[in-house]
Structure formats: structure tokens, C-alpha cells
PDB file of N, CA and C in Angstrom:
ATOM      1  N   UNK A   1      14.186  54.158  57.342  1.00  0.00           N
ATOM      2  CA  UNK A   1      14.513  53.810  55.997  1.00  0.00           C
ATOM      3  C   UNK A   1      14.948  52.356  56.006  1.00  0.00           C
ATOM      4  N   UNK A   2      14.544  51.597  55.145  1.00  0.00           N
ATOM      5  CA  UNK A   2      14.874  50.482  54.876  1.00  0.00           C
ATOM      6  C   UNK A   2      15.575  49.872  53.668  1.00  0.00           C
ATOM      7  N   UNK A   3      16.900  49.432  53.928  1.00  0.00           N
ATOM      8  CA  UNK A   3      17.955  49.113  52.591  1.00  0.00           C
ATOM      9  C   UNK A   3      17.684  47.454  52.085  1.00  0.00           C
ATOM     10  N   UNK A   4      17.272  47.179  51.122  1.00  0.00           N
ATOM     11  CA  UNK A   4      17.052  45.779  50.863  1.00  0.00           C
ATOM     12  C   UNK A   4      18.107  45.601  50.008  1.00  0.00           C
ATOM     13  N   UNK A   5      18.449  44.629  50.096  1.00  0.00           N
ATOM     14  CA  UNK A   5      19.586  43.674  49.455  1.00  0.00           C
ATOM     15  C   UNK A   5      19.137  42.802  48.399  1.00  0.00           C
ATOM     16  N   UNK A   6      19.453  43.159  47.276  1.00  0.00           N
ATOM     17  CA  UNK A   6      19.060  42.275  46.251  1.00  0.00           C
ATOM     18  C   UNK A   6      19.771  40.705  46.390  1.00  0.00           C
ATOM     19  N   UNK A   7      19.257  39.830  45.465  1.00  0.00           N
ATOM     20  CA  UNK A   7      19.364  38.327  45.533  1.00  0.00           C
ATOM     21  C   UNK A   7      20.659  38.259  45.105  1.00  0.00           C
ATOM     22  N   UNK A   8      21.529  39.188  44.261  1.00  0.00           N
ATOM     23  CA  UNK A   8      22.730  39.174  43.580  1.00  0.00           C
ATOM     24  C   UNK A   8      23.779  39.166  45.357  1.00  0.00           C
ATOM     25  N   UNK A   9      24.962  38.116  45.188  1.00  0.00           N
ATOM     26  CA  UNK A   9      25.456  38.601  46.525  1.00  0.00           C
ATOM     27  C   UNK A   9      26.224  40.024  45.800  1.00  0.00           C
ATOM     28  N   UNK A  10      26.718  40.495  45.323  1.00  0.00           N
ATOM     29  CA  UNK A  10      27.484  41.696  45.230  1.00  0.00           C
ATOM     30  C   UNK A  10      26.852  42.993  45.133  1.00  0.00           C
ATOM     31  N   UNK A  11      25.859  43.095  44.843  1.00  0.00           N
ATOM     32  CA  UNK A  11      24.177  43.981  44.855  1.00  0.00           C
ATOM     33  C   UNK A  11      24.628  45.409  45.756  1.00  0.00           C
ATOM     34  N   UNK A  12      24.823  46.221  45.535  1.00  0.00           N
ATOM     35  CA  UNK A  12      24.357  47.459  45.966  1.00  0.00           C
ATOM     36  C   UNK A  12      23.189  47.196  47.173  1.00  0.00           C
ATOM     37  N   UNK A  13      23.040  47.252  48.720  1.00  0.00           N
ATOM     38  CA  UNK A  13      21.620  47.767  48.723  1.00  0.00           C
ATOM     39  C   UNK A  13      21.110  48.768  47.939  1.00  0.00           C
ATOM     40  N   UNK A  14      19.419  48.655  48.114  1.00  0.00           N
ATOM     41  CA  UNK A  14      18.660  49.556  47.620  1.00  0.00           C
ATOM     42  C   UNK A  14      18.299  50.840  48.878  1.00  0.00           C
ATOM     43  N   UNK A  15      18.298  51.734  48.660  1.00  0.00           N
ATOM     44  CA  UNK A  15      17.609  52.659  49.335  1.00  0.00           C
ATOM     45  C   UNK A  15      16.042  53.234  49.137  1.00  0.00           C
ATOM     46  N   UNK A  16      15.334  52.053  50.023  1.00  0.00           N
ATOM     47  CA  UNK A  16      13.789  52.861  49.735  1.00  0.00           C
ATOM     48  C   UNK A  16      13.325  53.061  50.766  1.00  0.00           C
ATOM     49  N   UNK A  17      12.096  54.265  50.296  1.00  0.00           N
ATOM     50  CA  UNK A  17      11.332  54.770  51.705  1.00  0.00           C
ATOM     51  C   UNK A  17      10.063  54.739  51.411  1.00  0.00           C
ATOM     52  N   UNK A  18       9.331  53.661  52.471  1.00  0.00           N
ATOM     53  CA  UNK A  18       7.988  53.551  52.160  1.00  0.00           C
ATOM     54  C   UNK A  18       7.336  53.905  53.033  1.00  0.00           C
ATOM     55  N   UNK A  19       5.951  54.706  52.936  1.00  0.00           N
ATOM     56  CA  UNK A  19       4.973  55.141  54.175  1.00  0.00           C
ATOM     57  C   UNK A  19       3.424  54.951  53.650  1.00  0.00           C
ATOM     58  N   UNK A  20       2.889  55.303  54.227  1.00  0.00           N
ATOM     59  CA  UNK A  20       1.176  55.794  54.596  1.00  0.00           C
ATOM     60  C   UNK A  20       1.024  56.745  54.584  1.00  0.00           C
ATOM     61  N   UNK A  21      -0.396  57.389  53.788  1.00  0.00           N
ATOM     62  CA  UNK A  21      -0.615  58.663  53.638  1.00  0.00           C
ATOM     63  C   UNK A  21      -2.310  58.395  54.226  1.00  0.00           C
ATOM     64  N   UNK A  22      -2.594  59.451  54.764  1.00  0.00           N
ATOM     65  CA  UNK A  22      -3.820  59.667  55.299  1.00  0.00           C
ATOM     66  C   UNK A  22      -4.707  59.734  53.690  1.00  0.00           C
ATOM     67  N   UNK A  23      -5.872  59.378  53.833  1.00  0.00           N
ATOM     68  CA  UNK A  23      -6.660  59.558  52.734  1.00  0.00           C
ATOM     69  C   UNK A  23      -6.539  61.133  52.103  1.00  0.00           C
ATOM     70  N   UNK A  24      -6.929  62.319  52.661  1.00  0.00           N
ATOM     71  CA  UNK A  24      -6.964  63.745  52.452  1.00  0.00           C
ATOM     72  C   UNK A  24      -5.215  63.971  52.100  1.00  0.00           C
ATOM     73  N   UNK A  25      -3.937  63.283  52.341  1.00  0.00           N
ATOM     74  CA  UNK A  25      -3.018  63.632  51.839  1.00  0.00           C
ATOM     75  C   UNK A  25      -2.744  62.995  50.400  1.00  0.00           C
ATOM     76  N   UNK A  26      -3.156  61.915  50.434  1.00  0.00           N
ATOM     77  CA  UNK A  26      -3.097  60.878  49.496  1.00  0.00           C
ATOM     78  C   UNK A  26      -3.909  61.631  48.027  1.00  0.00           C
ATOM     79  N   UNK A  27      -4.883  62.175  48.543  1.00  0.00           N
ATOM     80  CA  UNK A  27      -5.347  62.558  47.358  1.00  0.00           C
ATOM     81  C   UNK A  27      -5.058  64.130  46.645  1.00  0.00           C
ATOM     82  N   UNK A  28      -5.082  64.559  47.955  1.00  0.00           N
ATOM     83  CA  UNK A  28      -3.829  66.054  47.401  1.00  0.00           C
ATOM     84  C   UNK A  28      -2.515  65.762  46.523  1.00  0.00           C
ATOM     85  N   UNK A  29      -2.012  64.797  47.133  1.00  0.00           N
ATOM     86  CA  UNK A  29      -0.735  64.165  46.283  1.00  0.00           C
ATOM     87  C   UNK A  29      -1.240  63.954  45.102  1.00  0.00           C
ATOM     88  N   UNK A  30      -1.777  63.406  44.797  1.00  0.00           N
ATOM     89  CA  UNK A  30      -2.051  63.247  43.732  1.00  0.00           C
ATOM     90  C   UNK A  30      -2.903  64.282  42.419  1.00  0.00           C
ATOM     91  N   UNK A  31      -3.505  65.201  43.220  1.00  0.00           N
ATOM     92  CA  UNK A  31      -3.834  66.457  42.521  1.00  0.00           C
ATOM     93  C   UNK A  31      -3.167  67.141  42.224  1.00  0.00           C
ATOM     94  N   UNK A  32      -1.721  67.357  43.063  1.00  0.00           N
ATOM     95  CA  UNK A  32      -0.826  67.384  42.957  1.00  0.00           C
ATOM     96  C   UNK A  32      -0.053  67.068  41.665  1.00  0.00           C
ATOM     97  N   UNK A  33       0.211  65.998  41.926  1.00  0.00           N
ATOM     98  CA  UNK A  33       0.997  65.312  40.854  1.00  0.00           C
ATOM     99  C   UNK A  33       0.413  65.561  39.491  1.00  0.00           C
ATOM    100  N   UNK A  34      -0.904  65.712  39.094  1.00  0.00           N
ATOM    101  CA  UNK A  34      -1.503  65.833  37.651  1.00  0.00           C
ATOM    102  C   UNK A  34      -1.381  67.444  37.684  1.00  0.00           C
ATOM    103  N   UNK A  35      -1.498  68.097  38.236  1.00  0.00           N
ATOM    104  CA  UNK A  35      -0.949  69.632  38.052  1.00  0.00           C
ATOM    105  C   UNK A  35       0.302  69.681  37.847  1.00  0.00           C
ATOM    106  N   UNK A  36       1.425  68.927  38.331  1.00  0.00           N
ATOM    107  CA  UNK A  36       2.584  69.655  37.727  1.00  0.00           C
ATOM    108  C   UNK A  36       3.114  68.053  36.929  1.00  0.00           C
ATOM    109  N   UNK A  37       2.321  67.504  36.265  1.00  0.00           N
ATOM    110  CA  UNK A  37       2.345  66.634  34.598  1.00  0.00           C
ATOM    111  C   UNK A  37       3.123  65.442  35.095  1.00  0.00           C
ATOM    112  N   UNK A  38       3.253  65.238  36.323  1.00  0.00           N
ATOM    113  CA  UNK A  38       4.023  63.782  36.974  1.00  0.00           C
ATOM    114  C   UNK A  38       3.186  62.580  36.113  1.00  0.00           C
ATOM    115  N   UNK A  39       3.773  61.552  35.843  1.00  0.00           N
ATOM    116  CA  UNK A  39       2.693  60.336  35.426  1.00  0.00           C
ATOM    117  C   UNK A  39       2.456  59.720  36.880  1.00  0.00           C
ATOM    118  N   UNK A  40       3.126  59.495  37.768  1.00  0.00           N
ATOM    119  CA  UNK A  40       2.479  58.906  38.995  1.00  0.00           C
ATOM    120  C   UNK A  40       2.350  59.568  40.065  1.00  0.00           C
ATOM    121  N   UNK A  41       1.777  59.640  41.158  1.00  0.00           N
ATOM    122  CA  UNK A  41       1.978  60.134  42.121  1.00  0.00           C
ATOM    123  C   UNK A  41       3.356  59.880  42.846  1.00  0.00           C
ATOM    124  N   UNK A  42       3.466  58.570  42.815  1.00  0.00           N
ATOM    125  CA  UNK A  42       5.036  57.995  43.249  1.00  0.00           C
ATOM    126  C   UNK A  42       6.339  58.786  42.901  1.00  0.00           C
ATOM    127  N   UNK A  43       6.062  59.034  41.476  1.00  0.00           N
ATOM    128  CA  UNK A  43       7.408  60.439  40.734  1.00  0.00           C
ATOM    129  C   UNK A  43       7.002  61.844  41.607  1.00  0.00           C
ATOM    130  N   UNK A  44       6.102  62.205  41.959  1.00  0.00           N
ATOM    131  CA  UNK A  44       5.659  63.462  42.334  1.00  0.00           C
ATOM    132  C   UNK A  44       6.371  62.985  44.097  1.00  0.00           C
ATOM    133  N   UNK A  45       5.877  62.009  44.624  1.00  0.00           N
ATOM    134  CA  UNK A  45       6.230  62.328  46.340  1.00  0.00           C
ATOM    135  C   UNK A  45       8.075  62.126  46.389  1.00  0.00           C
ATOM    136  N   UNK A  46       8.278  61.678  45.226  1.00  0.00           N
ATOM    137  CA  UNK A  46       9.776  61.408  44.711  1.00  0.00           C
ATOM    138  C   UNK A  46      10.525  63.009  44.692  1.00  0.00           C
ATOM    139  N   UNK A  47       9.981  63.885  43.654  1.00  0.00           N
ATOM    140  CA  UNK A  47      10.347  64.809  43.240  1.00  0.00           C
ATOM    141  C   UNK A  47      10.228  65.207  44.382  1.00  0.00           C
ATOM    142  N   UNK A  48       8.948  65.913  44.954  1.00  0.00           N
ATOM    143  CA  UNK A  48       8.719  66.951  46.528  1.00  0.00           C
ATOM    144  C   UNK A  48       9.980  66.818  47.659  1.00  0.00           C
ATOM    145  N   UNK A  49      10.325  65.172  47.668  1.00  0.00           N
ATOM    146  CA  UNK A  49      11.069  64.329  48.508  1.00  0.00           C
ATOM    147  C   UNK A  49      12.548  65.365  47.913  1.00  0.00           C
ATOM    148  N   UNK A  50      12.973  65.116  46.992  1.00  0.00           N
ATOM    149  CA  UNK A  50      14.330  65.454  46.239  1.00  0.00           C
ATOM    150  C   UNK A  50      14.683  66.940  46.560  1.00  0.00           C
ATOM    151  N   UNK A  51      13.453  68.007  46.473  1.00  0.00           N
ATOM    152  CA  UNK A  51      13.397  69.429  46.483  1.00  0.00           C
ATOM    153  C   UNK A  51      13.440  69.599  48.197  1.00  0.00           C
ATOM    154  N   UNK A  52      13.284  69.246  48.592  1.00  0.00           N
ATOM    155  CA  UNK A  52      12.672  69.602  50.215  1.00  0.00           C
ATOM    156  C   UNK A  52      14.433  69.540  50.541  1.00  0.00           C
ATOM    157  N   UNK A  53      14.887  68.245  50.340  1.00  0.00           N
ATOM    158  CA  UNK A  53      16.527  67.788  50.902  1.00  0.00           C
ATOM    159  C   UNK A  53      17.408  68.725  49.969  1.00  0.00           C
ATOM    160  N   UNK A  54      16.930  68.932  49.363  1.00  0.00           N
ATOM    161  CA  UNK A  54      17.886  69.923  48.070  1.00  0.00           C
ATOM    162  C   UNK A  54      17.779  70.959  48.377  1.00  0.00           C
ATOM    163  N   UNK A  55      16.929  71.341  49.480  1.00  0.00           N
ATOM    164  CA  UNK A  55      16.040  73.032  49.257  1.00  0.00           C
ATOM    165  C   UNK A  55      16.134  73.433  51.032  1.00  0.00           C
ATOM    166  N   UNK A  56      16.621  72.324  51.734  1.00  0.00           N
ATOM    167  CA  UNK A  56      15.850  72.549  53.198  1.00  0.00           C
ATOM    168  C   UNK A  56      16.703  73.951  54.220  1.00  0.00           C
ATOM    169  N   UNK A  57      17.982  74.169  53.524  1.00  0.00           N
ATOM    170  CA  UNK A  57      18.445  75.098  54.112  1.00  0.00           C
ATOM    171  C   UNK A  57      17.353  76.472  54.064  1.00  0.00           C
ATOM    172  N   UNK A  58      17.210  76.877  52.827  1.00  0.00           N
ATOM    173  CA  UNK A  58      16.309  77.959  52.591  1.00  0.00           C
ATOM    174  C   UNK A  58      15.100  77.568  52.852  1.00  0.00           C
ATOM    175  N   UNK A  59      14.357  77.064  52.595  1.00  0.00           N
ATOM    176  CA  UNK A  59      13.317  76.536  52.976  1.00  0.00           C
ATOM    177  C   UNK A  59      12.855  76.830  54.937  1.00  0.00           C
ATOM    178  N   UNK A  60      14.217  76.373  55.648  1.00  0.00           N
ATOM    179  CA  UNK A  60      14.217  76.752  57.160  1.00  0.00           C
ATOM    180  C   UNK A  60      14.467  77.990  57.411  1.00  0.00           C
ATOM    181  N   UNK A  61      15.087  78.509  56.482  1.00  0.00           N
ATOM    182  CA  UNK A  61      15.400  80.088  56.301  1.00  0.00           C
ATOM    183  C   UNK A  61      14.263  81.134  56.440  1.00  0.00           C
ATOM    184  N   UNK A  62      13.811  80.644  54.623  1.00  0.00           N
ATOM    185  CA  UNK A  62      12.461  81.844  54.604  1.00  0.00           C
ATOM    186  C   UNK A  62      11.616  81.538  55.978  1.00  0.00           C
ATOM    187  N   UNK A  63      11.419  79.604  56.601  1.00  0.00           N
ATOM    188  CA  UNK A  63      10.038  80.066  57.625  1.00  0.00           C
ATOM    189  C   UNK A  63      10.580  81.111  58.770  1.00  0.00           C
ATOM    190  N   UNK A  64      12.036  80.815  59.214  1.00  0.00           N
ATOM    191  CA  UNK A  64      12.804  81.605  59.955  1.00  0.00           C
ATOM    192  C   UNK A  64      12.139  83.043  59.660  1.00  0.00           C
ATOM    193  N   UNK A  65      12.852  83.647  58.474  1.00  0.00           N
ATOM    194  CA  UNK A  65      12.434  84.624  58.358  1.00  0.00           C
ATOM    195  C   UNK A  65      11.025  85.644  57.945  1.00  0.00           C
ATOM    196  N   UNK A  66       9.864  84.247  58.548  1.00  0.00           N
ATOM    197  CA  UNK A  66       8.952  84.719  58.390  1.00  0.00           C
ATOM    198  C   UNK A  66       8.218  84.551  59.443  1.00  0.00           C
ATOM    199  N   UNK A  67       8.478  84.479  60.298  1.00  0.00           N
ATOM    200  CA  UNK A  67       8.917  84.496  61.985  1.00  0.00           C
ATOM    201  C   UNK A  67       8.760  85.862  62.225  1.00  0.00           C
ATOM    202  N   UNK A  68       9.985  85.948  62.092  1.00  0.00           N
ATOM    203  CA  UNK A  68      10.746  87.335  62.089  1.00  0.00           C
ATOM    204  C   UNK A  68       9.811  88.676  61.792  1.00  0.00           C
ATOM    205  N   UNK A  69       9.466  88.453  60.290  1.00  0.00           N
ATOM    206  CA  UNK A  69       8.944  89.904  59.847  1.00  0.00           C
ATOM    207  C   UNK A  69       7.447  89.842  60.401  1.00  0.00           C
ATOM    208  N   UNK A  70       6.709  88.215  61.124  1.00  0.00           N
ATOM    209  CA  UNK A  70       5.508  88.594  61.630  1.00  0.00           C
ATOM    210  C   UNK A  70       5.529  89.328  63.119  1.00  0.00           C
ATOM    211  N   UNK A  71       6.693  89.105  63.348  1.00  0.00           N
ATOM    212  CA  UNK A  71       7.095  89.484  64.683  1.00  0.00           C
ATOM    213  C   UNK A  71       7.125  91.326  64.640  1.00  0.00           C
ATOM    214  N   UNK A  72       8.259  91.778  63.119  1.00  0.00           N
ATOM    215  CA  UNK A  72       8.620  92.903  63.395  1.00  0.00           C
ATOM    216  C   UNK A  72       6.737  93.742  63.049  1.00  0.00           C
ATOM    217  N   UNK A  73       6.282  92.960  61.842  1.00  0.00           N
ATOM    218  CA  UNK A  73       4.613  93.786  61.949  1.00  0.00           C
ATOM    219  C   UNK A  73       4.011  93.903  63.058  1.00  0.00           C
ATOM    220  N   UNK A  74       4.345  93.494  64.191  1.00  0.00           N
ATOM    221  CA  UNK A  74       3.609  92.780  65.621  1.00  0.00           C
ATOM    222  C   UNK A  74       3.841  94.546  66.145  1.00  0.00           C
ATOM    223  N   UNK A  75       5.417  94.898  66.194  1.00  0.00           N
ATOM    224  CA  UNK A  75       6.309  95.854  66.685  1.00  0.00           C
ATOM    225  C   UNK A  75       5.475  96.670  65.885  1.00  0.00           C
ATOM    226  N   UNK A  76       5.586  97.024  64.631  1.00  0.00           N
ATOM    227  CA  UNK A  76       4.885  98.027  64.346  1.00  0.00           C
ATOM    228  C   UNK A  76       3.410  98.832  64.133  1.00  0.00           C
ATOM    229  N   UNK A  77       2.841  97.435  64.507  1.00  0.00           N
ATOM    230  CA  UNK A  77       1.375  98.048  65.067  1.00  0.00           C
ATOM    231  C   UNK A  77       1.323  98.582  66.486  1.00  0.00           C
ATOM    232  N   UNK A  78       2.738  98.305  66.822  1.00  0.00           N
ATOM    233  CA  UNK A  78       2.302  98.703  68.561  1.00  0.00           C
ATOM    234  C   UNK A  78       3.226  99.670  68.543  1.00  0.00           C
ATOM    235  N   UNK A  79       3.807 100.326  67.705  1.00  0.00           N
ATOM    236  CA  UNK A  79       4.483 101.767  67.461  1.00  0.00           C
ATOM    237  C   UNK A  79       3.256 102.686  67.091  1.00  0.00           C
ATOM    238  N   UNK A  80       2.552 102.170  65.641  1.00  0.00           N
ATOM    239  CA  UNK A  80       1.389 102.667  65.476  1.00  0.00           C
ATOM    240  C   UNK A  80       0.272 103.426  66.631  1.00  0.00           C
ATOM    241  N   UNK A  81       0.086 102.539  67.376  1.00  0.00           N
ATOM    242  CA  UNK A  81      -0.920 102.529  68.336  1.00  0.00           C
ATOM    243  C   UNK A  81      -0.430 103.743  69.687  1.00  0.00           C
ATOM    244  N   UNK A  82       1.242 103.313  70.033  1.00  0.00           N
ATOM    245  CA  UNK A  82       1.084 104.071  71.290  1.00  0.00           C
ATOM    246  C   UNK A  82       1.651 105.799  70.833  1.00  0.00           C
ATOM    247  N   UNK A  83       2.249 105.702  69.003  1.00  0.00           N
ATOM    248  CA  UNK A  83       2.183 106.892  68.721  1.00  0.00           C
ATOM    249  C   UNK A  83       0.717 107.983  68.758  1.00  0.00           C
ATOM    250  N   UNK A  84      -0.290 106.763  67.995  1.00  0.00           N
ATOM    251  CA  UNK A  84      -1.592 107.886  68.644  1.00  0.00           C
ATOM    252  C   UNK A  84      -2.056 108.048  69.304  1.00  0.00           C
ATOM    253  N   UNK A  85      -1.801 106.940  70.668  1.00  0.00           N
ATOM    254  CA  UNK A  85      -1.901 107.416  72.312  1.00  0.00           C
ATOM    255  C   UNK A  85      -1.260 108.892  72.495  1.00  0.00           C
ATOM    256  N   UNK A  86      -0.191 108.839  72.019  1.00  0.00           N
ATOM    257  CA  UNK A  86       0.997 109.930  72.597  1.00  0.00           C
ATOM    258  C   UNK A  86       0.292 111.218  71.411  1.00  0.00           C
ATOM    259  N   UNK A  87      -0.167 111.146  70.333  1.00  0.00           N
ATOM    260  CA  UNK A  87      -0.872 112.070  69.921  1.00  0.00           C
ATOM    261  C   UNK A  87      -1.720 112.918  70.210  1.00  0.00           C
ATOM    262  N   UNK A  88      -2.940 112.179  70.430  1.00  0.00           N
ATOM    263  CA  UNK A  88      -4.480 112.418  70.782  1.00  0.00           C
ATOM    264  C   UNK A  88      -4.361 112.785  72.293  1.00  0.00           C
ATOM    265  N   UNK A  89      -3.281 111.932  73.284  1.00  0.00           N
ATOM    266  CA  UNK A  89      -3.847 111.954  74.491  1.00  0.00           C
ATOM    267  C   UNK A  89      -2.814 113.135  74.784  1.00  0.00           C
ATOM    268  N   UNK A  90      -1.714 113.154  74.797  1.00  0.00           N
ATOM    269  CA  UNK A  90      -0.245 113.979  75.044  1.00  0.00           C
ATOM    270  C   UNK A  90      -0.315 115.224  74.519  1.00  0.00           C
ATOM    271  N   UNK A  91      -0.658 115.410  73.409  1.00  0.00           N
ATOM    272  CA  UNK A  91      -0.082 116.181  72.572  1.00  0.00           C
ATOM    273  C   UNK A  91      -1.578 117.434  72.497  1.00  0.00           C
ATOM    274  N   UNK A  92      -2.642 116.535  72.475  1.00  0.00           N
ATOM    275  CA  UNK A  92      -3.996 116.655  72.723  1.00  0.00           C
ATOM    276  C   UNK A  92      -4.358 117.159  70.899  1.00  0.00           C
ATOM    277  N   UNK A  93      -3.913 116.191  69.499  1.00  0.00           N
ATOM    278  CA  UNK A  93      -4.175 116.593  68.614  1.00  0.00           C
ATOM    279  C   UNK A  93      -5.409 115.841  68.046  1.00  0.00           C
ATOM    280  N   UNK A  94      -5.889 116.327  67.164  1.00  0.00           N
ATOM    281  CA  UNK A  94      -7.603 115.522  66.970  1.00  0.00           C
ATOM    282  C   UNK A  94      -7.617 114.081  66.239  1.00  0.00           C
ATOM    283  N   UNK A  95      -8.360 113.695  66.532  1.00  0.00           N
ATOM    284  CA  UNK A  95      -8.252 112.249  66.563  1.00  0.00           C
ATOM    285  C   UNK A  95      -8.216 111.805  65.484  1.00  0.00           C
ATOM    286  N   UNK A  96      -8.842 112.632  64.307  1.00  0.00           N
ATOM    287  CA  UNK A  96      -8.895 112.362  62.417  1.00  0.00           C
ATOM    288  C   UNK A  96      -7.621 112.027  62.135  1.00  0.00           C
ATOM    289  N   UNK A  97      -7.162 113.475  62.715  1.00  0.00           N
ATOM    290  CA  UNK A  97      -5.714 114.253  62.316  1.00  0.00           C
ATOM    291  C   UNK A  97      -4.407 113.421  62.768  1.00  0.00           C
ATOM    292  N   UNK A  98      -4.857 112.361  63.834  1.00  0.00           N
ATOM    293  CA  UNK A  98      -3.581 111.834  64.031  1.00  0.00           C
ATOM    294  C   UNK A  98      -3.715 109.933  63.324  1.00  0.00           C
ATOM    295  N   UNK A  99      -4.974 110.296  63.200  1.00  0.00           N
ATOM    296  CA  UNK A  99      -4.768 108.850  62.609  1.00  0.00           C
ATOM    297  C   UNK A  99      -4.241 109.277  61.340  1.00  0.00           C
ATOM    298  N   UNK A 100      -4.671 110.330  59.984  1.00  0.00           N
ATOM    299  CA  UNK A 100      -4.299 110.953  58.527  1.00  0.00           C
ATOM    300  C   UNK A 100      -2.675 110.618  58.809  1.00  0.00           C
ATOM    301  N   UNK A 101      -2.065 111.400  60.126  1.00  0.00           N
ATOM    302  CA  UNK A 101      -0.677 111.756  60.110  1.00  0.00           C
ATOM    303  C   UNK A 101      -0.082 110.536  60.394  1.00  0.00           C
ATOM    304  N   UNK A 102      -0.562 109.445  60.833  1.00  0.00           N
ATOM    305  CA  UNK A 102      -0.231 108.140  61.148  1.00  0.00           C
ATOM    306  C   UNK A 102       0.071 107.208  59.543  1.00  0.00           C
ATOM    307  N   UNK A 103      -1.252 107.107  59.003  1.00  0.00           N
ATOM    308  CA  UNK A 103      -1.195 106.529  57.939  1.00  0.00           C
ATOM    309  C   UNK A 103      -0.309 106.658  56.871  1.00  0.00           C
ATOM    310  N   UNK A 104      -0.320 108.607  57.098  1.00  0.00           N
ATOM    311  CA  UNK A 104       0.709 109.342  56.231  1.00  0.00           C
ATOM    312  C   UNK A 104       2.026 108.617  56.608  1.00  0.00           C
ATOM    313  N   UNK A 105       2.801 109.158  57.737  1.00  0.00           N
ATOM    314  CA  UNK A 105       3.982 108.540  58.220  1.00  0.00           C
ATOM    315  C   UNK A 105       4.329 107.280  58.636  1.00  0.00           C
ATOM    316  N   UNK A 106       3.464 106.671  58.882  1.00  0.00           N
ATOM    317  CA  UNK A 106       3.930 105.050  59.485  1.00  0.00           C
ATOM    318  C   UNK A 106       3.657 104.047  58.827  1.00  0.00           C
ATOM    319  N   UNK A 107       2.930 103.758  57.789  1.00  0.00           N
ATOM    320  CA  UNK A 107       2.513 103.320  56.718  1.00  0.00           C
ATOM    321  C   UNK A 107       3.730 102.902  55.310  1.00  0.00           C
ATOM    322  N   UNK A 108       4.005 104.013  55.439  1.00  0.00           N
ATOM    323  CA  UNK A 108       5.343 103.713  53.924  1.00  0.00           C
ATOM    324  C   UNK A 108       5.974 104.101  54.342  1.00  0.00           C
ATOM    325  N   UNK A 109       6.875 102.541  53.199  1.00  0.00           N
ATOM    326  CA  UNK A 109       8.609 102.133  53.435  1.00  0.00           C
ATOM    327  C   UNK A 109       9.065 103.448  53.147  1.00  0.00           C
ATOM    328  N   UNK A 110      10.163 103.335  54.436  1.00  0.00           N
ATOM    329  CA  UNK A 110      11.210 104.372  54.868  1.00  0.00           C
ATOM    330  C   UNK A 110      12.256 104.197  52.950  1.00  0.00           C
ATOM    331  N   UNK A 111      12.366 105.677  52.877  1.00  0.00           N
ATOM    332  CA  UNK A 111      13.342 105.562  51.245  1.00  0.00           C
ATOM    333  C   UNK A 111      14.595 105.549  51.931  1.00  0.00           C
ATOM    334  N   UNK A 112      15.696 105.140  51.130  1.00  0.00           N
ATOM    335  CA  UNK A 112      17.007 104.910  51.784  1.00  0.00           C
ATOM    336  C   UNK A 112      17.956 106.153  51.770  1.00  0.00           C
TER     337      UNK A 112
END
């Protein structure tokens, strides 16, 4: 970040942040920006900029917690799976019948 100092000696620095955008971001930004009624793109990487620092706790949160629940689906396909091992092969029940009883039971949210 770079603070420029206006010509006034008593001047506030300024706080600005300037970058480069790859062509393919540059123009998303800006498709961007006319979808949600910005007049410039500059107000739009402004706004995104404002929400992200305003927002970043949750923001690290939900990806956190979406981590998480790809992880726990991970767990439950492999509950899925070695329950109809333990079905078909263990139990020796037919193979329709344990996938029906699978879908039936492992499928839908547990009620509280």
C-alpha cells in the first residue's frame, strides 16, 4: 500500500491501493460491476475490497466449514459402502435389498 502526501504540509496522507488485473479478471470486474449497477469498475473493486475486510471472518468460516462438511460426505460414503460390504457379504442379504435398505436408511437426515 502506498500513502501519498498531499502538497498541503498538514494533509492527511492518502491511503491508496493500486494494482494490475490480468485481462480475463479485468473484464469479469467489470461485468461485474454493470450487474450489480456500479458506474465504474473502480466503485465495484472498491466495494468487493470493503465487503471481503468487513466480511473476512465469516467468509474464512463458511470456506472452513466447507472443508469440513466435504470431508464429513467423504465419511459418509464410506459408511455407505462398507455397510453394504457388511450386508451383501456378512450378513449374505441380496444385493437390490441392501442397496433399497441403504438408500432407505442412510440417505435421510437423522430427525432430532
Amino acid at each position: 500500500m502506498k500513502k501519498l502526501s498531499s502538497k498541503k504540509p498538514n494533509a492527511a496522507p492518502r491511503n491508496l491501493v493500486t494494482f494490475e488485473l490480468s485481462p480475463e479478471a479485468f473484464e469479469a470486474l467489470e461485468r461485474d460491476a454493470a450487474q450489480h449497477g456500479e458506474r465504474s469498475h473502480h466503485q465495484r473493486a472498491r466495494a468487493i475490497t470493503f465487503h471481503y475486510l468487513a466480511n473476512r471472518d465469516s467468509i474464512e468460516q463458511r470456506a472452513l466449514l466447507g472443508g469440513i462438511e466435504s470431508k464429513l460426505m467423504g465419511v459418509a460414503e464410506l459408511i455407505r459402502r462398507n455397510t453394504y460390504a457388511v450386508l451383501v457379504h456378512a450378513a449374505k442379504m441380496d444385493n437390490e435389498k441392501a442397496k433399497v435398505w441403504i438408500r432407505e436408511s442412510l440417505y435421510e437426515p437423522l430427525e432430532k
